[in-house]
N, C-alpha and C. Protein backbone atom coordinates (compact mmCIF):
# COMPACT_ATOMS: atom_id res chain seq x y z
N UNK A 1 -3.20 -0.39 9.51
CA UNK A 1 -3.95 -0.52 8.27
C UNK A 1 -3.48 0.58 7.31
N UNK A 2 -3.26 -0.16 6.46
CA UNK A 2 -2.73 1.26 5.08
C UNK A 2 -4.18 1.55 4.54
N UNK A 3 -3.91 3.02 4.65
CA UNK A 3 -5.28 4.29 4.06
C UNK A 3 -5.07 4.22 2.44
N UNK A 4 -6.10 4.63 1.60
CA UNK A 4 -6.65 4.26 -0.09
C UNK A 4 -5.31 5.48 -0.25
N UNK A 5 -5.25 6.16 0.06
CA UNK A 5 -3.59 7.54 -0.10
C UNK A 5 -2.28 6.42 0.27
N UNK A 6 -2.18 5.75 1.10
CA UNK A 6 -0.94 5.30 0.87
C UNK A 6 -0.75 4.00 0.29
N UNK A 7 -2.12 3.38 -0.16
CA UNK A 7 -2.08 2.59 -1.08
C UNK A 7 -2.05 3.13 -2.81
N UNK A 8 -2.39 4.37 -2.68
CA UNK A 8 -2.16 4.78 -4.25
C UNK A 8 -0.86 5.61 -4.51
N UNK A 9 -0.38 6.20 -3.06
CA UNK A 9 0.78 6.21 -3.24
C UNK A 9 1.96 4.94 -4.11
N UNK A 10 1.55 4.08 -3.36
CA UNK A 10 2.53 2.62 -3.56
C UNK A 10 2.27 2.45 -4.79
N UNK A 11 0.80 2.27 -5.16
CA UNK A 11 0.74 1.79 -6.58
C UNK A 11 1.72 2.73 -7.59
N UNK A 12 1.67 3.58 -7.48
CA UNK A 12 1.97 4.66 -8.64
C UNK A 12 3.37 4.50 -8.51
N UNK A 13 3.87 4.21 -7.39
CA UNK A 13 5.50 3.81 -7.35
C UNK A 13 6.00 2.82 -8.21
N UNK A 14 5.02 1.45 -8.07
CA UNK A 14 4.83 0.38 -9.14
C UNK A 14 4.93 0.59 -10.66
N UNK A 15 3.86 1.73 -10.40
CA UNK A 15 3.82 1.89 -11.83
C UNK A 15 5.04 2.40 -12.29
N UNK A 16 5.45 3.23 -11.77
CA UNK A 16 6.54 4.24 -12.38
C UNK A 16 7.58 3.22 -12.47
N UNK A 17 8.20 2.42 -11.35
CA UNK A 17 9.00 1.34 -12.17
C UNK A 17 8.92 0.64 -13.27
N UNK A 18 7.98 0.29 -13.17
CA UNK A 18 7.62 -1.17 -14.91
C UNK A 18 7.60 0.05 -15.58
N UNK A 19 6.86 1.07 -15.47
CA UNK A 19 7.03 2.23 -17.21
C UNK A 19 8.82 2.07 -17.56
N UNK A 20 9.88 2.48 -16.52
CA UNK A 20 11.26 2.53 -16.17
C UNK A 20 11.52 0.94 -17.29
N UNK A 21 11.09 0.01 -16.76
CA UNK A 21 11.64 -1.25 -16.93
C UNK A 21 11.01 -1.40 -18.32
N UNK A 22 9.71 -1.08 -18.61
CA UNK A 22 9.04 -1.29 -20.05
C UNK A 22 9.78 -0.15 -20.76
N UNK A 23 10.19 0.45 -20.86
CA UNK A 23 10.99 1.73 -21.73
C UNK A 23 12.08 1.21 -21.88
N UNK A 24 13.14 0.16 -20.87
CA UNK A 24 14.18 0.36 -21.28
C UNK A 24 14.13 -1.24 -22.65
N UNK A 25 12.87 -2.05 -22.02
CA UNK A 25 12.98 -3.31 -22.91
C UNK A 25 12.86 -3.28 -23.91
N UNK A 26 11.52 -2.15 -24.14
CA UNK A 26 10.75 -1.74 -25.59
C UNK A 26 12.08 -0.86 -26.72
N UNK A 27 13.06 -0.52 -25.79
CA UNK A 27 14.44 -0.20 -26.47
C UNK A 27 15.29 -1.29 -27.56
N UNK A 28 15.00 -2.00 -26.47
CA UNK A 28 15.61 -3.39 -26.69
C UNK A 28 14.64 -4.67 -27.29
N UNK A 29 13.89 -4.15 -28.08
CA UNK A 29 13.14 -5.48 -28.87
C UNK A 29 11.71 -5.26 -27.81
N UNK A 30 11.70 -5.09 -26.53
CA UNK A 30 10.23 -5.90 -26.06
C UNK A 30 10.23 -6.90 -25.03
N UNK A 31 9.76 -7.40 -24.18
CA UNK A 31 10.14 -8.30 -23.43
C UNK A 31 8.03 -8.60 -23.03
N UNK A 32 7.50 -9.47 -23.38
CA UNK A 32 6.39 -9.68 -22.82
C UNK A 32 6.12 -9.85 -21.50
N UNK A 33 7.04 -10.22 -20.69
CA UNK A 33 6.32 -10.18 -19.31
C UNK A 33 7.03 -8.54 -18.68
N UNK A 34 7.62 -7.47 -19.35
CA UNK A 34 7.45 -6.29 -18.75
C UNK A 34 5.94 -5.66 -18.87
N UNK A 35 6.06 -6.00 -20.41
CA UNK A 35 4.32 -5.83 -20.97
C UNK A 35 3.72 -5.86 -19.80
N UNK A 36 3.11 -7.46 -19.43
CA UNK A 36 2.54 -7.36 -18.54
C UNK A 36 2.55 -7.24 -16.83
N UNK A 37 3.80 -6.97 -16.64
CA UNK A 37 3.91 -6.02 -15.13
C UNK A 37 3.24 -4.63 -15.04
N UNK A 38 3.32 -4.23 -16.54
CA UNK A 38 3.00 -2.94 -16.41
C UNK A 38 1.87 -2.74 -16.03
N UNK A 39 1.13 -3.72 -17.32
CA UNK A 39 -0.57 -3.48 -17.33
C UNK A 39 -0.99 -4.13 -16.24
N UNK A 40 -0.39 -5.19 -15.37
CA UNK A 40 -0.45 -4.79 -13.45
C UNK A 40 -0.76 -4.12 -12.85
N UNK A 41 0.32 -2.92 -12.70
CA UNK A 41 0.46 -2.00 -12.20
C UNK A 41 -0.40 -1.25 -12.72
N UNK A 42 -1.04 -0.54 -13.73
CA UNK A 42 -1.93 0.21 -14.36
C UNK A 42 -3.16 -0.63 -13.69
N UNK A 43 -3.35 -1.81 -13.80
CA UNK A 43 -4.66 -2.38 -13.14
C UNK A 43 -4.81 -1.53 -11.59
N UNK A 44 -3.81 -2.01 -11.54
CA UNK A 44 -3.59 -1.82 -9.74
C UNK A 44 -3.99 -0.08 -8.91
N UNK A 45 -3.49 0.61 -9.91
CA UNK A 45 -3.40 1.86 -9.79
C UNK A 45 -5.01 2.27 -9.81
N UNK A 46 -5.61 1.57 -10.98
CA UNK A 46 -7.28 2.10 -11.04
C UNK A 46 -7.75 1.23 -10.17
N UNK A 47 -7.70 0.40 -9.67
CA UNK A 47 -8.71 -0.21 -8.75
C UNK A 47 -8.42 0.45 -7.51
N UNK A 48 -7.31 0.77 -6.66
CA UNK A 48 -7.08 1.70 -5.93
C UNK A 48 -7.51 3.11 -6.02
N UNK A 49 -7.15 3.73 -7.23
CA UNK A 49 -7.95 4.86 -7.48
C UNK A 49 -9.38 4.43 -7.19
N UNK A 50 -10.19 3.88 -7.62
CA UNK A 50 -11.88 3.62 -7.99
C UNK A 50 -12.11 3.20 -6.35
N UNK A 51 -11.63 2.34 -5.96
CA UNK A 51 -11.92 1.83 -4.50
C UNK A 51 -12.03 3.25 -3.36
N UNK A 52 -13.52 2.99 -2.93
CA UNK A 52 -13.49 4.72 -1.53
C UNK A 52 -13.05 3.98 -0.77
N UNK A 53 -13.10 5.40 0.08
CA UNK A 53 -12.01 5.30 1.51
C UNK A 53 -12.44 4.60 2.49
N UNK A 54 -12.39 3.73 2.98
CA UNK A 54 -13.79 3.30 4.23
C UNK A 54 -13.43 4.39 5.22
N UNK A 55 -14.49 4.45 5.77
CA UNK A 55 -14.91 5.70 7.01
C UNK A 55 -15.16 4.64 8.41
């Protein structure tokens, strides 16, 4: 079972890619579905953050 730490580990990995991938599009005009990988990953990251640890 993955622990709320190595699930927010992962997320934030997520995230840090699409920021990577949304920076290089937003260079380049924009691409709407980096848009929304990102705000994915940003979802993803706070619900993991917000979610406790079960004991």
């Amino acid at each position: 079972m993955v622990n709320r730490d190595q699930a927010l580990a992962a997320a934030e990995q997520i995230l840090a890619a699409t920021a990577a991938d949304k920076q290089h599009a937003d260079r380049h005009g924009g691409n709407p579905d980096h848009d929304a990988a990102h705000a994915a990953a940003l979802n993803l990251q706070q619900l993991v953050h917000d979610t406790p640890e079960r004991t």
